[in-house]
N, C-alpha and C. Protein backbone atom coordinates (compact mmCIF):
# COMPACT_ATOMS: atom_id res chain seq x y z
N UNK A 1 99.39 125.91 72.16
CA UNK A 1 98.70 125.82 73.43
C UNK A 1 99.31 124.69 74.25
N UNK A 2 99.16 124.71 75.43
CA UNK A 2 100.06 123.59 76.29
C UNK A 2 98.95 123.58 77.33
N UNK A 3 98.71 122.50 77.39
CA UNK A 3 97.92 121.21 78.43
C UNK A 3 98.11 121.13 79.66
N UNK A 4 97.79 121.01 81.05
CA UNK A 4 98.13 120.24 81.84
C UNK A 4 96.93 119.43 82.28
N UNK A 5 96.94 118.08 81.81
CA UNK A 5 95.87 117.31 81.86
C UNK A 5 95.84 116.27 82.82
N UNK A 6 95.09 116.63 84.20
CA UNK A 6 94.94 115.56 85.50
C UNK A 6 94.07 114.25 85.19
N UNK A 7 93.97 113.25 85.97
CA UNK A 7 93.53 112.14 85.92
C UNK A 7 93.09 112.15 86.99
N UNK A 8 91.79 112.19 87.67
CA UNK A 8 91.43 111.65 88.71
C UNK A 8 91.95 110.63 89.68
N UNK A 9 91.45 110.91 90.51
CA UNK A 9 91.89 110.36 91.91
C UNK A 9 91.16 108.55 91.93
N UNK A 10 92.05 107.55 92.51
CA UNK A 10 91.61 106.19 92.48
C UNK A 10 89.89 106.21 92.29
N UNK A 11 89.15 104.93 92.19
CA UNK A 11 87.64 105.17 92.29
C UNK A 11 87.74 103.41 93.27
N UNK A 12 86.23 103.74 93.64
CA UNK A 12 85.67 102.42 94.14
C UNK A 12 85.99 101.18 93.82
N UNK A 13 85.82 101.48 92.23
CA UNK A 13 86.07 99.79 91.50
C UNK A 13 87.38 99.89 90.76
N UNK A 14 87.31 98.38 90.72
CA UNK A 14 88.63 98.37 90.28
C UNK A 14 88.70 98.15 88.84
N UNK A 15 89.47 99.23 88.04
CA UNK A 15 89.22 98.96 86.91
C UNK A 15 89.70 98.03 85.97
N UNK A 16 91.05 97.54 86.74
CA UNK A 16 91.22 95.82 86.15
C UNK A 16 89.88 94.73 86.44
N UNK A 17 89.44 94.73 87.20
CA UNK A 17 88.07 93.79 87.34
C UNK A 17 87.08 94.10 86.50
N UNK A 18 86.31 95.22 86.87
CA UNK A 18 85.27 95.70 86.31
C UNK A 18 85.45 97.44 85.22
N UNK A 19 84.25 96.99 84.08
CA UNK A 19 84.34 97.75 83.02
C UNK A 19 83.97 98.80 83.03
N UNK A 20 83.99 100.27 83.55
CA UNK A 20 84.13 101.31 84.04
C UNK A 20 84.60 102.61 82.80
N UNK A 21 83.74 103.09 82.26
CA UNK A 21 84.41 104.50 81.55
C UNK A 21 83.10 106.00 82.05
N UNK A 22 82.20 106.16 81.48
CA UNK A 22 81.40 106.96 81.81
C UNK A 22 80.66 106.89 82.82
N UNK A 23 80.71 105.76 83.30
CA UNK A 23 79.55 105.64 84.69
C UNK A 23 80.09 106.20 85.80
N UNK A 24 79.33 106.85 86.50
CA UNK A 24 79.80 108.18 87.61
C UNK A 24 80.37 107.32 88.91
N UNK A 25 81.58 107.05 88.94
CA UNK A 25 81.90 106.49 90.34
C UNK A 25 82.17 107.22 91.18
N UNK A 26 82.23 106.88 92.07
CA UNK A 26 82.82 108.01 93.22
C UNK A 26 84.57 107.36 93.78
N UNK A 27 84.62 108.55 94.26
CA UNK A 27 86.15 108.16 94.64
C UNK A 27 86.30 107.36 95.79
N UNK A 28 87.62 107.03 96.42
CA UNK A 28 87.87 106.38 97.16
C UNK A 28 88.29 106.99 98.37
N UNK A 29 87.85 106.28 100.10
CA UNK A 29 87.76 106.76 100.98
C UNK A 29 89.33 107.92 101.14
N UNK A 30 90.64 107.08 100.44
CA UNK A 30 92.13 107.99 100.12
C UNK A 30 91.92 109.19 99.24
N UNK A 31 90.44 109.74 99.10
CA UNK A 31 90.73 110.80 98.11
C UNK A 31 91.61 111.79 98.60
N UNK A 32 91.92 112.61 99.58
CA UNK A 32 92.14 113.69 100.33
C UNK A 32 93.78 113.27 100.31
N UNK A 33 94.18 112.66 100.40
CA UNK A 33 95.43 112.20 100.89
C UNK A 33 96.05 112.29 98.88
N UNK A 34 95.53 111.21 97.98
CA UNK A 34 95.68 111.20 96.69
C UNK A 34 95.48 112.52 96.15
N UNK A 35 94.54 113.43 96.78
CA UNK A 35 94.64 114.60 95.97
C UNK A 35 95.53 115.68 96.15
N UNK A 36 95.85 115.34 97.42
CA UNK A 36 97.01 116.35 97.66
C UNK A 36 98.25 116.11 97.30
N UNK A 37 99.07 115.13 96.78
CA UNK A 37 100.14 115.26 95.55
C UNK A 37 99.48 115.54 94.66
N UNK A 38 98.40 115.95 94.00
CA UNK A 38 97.82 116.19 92.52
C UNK A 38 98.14 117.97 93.21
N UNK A 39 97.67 118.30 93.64
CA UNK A 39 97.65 120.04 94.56
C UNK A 39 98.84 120.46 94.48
N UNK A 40 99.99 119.95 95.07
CA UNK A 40 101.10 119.89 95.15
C UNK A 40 102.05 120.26 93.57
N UNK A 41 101.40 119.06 92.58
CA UNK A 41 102.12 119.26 91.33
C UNK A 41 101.63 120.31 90.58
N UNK A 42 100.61 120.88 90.61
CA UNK A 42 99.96 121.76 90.26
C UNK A 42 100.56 123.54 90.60
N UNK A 43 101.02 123.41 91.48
CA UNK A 43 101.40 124.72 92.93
C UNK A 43 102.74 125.58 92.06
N UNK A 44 102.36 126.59 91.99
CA UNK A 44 102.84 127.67 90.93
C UNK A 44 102.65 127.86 89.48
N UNK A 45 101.83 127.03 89.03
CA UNK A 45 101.16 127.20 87.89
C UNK A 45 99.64 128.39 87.25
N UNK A 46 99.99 128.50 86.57
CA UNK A 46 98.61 129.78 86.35
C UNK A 46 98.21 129.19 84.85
N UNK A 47 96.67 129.68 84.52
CA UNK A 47 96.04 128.62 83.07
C UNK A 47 94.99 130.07 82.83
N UNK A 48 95.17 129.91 81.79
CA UNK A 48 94.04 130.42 81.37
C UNK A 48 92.99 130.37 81.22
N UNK A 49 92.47 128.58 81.44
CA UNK A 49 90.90 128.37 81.93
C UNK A 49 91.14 127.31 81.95
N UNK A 50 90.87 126.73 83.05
CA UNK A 50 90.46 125.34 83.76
C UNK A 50 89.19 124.41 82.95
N UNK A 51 89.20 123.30 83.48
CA UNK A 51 88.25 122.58 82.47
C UNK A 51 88.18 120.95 83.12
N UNK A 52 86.38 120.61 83.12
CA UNK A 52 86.70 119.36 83.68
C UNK A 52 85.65 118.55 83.02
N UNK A 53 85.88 117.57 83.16
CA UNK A 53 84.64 116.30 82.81
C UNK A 53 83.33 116.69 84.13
N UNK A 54 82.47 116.24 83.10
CA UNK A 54 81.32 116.56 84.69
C UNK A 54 81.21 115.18 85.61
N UNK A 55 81.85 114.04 85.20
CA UNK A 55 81.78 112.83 86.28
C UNK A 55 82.36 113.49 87.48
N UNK A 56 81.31 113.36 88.54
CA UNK A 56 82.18 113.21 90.04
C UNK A 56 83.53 113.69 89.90
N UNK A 57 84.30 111.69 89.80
CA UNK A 57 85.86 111.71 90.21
C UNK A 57 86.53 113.19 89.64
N UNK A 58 86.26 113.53 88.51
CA UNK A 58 87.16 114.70 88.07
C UNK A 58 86.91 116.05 89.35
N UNK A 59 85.67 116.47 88.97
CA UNK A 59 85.08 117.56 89.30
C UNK A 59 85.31 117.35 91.00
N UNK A 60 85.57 116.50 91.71
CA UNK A 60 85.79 116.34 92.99
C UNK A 60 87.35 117.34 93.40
N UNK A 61 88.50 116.22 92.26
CA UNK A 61 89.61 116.32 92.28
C UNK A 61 89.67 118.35 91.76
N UNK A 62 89.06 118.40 90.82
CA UNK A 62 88.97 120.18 90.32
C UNK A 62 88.87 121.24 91.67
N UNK A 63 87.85 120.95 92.35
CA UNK A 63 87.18 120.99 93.46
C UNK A 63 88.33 121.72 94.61
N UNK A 64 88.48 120.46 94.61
CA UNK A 64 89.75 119.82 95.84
C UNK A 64 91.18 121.05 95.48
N UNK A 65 91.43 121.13 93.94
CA UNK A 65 92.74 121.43 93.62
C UNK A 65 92.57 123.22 93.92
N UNK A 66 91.33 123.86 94.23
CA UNK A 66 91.13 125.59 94.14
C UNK A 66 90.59 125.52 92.77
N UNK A 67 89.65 124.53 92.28
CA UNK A 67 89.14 125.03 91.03
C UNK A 67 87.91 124.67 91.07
N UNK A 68 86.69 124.75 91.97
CA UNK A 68 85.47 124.45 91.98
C UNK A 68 84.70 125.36 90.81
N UNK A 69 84.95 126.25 89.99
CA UNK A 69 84.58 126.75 88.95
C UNK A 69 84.74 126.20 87.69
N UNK A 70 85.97 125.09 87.29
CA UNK A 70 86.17 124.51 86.52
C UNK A 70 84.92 124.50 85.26
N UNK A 71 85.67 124.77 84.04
CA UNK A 71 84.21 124.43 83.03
C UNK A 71 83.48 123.50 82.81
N UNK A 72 82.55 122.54 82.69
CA UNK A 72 82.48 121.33 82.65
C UNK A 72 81.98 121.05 80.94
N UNK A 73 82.71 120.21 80.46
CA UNK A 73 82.61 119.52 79.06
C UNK A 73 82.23 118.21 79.10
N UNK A 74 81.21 117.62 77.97
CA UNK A 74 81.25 116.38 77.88
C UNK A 74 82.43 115.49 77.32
N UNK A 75 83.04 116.61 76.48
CA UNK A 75 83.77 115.97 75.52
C UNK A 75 84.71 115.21 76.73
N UNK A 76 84.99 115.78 77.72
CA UNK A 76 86.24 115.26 78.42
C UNK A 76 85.73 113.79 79.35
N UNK A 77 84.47 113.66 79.10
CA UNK A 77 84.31 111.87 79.88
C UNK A 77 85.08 111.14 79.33
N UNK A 78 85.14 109.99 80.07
CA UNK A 78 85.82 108.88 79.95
C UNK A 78 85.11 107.89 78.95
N UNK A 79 85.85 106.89 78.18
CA UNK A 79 84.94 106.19 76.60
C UNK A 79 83.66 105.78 77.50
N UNK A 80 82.70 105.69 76.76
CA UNK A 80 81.02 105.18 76.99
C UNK A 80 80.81 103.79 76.41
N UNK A 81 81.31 102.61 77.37
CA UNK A 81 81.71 101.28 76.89
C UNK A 81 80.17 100.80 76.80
N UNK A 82 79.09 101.59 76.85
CA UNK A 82 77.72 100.81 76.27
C UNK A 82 77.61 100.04 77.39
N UNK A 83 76.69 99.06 76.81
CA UNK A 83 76.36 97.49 77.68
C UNK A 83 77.74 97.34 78.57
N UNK A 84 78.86 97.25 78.67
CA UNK A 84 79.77 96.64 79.06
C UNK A 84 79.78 97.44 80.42
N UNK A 85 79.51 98.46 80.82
CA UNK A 85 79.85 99.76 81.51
C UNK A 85 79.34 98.64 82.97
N UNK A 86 79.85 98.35 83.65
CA UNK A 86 79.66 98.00 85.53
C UNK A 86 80.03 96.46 85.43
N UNK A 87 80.12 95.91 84.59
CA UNK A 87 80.50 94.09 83.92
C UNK A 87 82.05 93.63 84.27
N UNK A 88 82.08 92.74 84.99
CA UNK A 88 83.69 92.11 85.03
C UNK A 88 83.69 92.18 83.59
N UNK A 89 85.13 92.56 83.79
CA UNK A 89 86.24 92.01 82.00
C UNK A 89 86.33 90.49 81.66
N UNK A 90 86.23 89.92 82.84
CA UNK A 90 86.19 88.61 82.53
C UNK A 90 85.35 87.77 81.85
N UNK A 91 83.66 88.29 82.56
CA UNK A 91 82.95 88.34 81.36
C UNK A 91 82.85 88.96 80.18
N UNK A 92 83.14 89.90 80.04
CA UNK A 92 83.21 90.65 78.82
C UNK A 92 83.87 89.77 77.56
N UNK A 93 85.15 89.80 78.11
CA UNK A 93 86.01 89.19 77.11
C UNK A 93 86.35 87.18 76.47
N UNK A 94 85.36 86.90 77.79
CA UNK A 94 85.36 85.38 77.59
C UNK A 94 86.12 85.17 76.37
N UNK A 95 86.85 84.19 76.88
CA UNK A 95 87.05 83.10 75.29
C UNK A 95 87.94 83.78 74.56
N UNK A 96 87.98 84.98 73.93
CA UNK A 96 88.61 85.74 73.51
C UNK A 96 90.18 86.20 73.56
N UNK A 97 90.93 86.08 72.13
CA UNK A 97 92.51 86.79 72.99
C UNK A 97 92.10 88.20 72.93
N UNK A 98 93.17 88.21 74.03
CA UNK A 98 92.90 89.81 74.39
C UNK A 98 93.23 91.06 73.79
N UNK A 99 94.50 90.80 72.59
CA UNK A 99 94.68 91.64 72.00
C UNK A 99 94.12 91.74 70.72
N UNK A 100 93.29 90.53 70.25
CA UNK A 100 92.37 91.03 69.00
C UNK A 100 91.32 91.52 69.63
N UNK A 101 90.78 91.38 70.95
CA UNK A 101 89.60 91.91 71.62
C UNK A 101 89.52 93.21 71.48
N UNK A 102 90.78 93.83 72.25
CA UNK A 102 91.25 95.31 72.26
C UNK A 102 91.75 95.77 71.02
N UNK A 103 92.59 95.42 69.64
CA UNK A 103 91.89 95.87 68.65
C UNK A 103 91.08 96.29 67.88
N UNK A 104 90.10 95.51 68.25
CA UNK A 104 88.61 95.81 67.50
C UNK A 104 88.02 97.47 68.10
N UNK A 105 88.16 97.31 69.26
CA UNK A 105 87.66 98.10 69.85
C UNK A 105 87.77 99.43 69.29
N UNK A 106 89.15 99.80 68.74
CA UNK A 106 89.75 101.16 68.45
C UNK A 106 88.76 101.50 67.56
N UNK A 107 88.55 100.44 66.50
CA UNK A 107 87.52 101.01 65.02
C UNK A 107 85.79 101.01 65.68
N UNK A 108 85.79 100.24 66.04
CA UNK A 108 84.07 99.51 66.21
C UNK A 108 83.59 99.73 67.83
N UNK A 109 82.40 100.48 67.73
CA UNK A 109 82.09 101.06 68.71
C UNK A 109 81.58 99.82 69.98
N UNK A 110 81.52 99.29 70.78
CA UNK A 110 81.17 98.66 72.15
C UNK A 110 79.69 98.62 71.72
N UNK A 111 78.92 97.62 71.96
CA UNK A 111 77.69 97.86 72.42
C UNK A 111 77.03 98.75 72.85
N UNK A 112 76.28 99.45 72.01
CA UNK A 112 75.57 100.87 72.41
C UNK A 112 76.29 101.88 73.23
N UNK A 113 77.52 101.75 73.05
CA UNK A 113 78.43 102.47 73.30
C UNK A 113 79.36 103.79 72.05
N UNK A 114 80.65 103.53 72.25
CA UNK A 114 81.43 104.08 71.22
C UNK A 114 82.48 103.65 71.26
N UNK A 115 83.73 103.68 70.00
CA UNK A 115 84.69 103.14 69.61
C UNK A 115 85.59 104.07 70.43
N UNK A 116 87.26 103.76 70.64
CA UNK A 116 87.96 104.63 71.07
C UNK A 116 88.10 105.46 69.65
N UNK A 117 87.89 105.72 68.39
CA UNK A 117 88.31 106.51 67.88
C UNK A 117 87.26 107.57 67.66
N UNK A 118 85.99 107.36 68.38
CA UNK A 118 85.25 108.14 68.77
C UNK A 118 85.09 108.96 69.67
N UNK A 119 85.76 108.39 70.92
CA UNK A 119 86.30 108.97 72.18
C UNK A 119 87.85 110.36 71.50
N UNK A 120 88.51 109.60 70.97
CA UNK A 120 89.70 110.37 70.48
C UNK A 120 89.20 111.57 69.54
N UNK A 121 88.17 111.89 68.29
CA UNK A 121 87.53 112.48 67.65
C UNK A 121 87.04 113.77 68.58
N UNK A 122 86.26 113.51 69.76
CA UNK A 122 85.42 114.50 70.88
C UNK A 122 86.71 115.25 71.58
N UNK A 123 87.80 114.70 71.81
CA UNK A 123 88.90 115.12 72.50
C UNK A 123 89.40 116.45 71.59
N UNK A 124 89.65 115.66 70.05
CA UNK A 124 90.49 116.49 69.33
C UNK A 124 89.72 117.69 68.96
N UNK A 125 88.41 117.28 69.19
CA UNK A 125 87.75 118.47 69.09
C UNK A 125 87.71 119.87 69.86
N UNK A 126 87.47 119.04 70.84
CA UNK A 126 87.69 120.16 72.13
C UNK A 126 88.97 120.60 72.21
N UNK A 127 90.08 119.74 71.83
CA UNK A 127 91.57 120.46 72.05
C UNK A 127 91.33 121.38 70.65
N UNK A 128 91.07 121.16 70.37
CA UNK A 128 91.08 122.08 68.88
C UNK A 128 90.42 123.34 68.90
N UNK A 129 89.46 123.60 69.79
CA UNK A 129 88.60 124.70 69.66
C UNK A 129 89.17 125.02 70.88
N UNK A 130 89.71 125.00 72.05
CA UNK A 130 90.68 125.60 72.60
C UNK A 130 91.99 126.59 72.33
N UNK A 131 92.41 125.58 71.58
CA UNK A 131 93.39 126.61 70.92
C UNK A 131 92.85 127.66 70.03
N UNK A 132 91.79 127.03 69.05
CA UNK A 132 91.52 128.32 68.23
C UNK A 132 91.01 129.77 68.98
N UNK A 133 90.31 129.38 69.81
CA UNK A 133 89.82 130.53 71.37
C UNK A 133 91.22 131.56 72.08
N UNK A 134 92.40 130.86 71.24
CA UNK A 134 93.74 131.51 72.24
C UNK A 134 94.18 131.30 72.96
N UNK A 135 93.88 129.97 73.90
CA UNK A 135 93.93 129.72 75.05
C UNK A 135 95.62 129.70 74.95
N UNK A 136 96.36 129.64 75.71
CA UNK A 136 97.84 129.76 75.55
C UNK A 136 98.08 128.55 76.64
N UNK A 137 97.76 128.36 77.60
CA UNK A 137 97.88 127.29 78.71
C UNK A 137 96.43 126.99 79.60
N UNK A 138 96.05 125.74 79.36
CA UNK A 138 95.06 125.04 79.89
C UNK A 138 95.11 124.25 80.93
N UNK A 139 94.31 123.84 81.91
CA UNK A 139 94.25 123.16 82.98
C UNK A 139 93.19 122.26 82.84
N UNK A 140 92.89 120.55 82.60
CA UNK A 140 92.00 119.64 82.72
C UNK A 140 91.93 118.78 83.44
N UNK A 141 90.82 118.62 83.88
CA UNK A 141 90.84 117.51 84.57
C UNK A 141 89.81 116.39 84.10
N UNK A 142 90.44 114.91 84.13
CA UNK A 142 89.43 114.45 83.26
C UNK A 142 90.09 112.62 83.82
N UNK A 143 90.12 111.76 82.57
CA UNK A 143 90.46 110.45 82.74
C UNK A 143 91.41 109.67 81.94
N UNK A 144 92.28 108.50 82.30
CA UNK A 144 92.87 107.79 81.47
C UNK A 144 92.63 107.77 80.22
N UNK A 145 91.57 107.55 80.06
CA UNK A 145 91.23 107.66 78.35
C UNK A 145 91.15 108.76 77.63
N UNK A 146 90.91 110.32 77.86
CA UNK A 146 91.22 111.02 77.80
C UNK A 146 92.32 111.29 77.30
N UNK A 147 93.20 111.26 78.54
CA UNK A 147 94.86 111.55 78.26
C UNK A 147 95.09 110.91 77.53
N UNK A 148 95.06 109.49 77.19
CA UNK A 148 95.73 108.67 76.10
C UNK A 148 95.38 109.05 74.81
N UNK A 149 94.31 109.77 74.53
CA UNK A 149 93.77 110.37 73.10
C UNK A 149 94.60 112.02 72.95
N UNK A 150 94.75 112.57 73.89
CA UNK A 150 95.11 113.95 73.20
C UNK A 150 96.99 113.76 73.75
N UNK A 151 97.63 112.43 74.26
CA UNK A 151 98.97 112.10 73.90
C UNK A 151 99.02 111.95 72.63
N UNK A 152 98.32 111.15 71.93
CA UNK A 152 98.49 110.91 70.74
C UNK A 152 98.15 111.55 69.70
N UNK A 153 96.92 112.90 70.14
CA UNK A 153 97.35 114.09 69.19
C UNK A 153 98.21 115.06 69.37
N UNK A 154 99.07 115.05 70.40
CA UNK A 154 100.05 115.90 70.89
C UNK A 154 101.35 115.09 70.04
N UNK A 155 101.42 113.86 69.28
CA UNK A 155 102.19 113.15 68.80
C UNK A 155 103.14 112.52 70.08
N UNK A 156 103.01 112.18 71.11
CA UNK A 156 104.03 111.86 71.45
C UNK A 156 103.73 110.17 72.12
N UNK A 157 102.69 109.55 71.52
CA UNK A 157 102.38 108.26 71.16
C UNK A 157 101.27 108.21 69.70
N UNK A 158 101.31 106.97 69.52
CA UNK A 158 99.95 106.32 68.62
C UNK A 158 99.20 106.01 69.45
N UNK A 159 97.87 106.31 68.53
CA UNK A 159 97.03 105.51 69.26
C UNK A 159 96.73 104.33 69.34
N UNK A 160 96.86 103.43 68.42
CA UNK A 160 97.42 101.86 68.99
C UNK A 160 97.98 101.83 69.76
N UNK A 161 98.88 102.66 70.16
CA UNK A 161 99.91 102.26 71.39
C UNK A 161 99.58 102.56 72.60
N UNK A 162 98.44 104.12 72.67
CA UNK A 162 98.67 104.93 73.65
C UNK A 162 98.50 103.75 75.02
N UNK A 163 97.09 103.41 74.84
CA UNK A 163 96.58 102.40 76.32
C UNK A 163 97.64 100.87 76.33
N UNK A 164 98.62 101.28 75.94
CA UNK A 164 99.51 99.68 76.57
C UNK A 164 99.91 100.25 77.89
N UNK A 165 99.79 101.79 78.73
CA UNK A 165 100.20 102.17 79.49
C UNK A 165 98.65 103.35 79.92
N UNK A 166 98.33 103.35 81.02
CA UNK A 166 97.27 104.55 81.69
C UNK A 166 98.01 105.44 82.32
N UNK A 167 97.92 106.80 82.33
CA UNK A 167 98.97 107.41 83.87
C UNK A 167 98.10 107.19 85.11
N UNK A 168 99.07 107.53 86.06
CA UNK A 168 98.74 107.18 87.27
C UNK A 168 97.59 107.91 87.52
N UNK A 169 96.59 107.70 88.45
CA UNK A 169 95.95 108.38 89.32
C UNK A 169 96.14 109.29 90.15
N UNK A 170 95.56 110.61 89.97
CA UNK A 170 96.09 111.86 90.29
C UNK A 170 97.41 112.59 89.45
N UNK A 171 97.63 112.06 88.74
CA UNK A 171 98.51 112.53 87.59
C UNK A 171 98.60 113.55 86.74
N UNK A 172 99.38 114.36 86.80
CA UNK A 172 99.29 115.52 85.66
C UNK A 172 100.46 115.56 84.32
N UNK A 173 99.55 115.24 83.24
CA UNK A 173 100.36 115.41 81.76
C UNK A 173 100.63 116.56 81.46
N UNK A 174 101.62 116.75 80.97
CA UNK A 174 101.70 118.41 80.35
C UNK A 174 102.30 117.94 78.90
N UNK A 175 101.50 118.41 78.05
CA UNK A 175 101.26 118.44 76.79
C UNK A 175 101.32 119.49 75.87
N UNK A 176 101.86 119.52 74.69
CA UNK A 176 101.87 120.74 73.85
C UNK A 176 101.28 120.37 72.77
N UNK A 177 100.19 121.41 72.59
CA UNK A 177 99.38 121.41 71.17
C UNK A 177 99.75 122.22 69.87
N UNK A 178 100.79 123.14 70.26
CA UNK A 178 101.01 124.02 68.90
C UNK A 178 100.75 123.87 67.87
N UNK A 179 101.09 122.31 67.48
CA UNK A 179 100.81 122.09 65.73
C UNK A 179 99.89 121.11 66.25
N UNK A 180 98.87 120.94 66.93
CA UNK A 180 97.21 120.79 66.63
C UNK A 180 96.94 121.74 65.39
C-alpha cells in the first residue's frame, strides 16, 4: 500500500513556543495561499480513500484539497500531550536538558496524556488495517507527529530519530507500506 500523507497548513500558535498536539487550533489567516501548493502537489493523483484527522487544521486543508468527504479517524490526531497541551515549552521543560526531556517522552506517557510510542502504536494500527482492507493507494491528511510515526514504520527513519526533523507545513509524504 503507498501513502500520501499531508500535514496541515501553519496554525495560530507557534509550535516552538507553545505545547500544541491534540488541541483543535485553527489555521492561519495564509491558509488559502499555503493550501494551494498542498492542491497543486496533489494534482493528478487518484487514492482509493482519503482519510483525515477530525482536528480542524487537517479537515480544513482535506476540505480545501476536493476532499470534504474525507474519512475522519482518531487514530490520525496529533500526540495528546495531557496537562502540557496550550503551556509554553519553556515552562514545561524548565531546568531540564532537553534531550533527556525528549527522551523520556518516547516511553512514558505526558501527564494525563500519552507517550509517543503510544501515538506511533494508533498509527500502526490504522496503517495496518488499511492495507489489510486492500487499499492499494491512500490519501491522509493529518500532522507532524503522525508522519514521523508511520516514516518510521515505513522504515525509512527510527523513531528516536524521526522528530529531529517535522515536514513542512502543507507537505505531502509519500510512503510505502508493502512490508507493513
Amino acid at each position: 500500500m503507498k501513502a500520501y500523507i499531508v500535514r496541515h497548513t501553519s496554525v495560530l500558535w507557534d509550535g516552538n513556543e507553545t505545547c500544541y498536539g491534540e488541541t483543535d487550533i485553527d489555521v492561519r489567516p495564509t491558509f488559502a495561499e499555503e493550501a494551494e501548493v498542498t492542491l497543486r502537489a496533489l494534482r493528478g493523483l487518484s487514492f482509493d480513500a482519503v482519510f483525515s484527522s477530525p482536528l480542524q487544521r487537517a479537515r480544513k486543508l482535506a476540505s480545501y484539497c476536493g476532499h470534504p468527504e474525507a474519512l475522519l479517524d482518531d487514530r490520525l490526531k496529533e500526540m495528546n500531550f495531557g496537562l502540557w497541551e496550550g503551556r509554553p515549552w519553556a515552562e514545561i521543560i524548565h531546568d531540564e536538558p532537553v534531550d533527556e526531556f525528549f527522551a523520556r517522552y518516547i516511553e512514558h506517557p505526558t501527564p494525563e496524556g500519552e507517550s509517543l510510542v503510544m501515538q506511533y502504536s494508533r498509527v500502526e494500527d490504522f496503517l495496518r488495517e488499511k492495507r489489510r482492507e486492500g487499499l492499494g493507494q491512500i490519501l491522509v491528511f493529518c500532522h507532524g507527529g503522525v508522519i514521523n510515526c508511520a516514516r518510521a514504520l515505513a522504515g525509512t527513519t527510527r523513531l528516536v530519530d524521526a522528530f529531529a526533523t517535522l515536514p513542512d507545513f502543507g507537505s505531502v509524504t509519500e510512503l510505502d507500506f508493502s512490508k507493513l
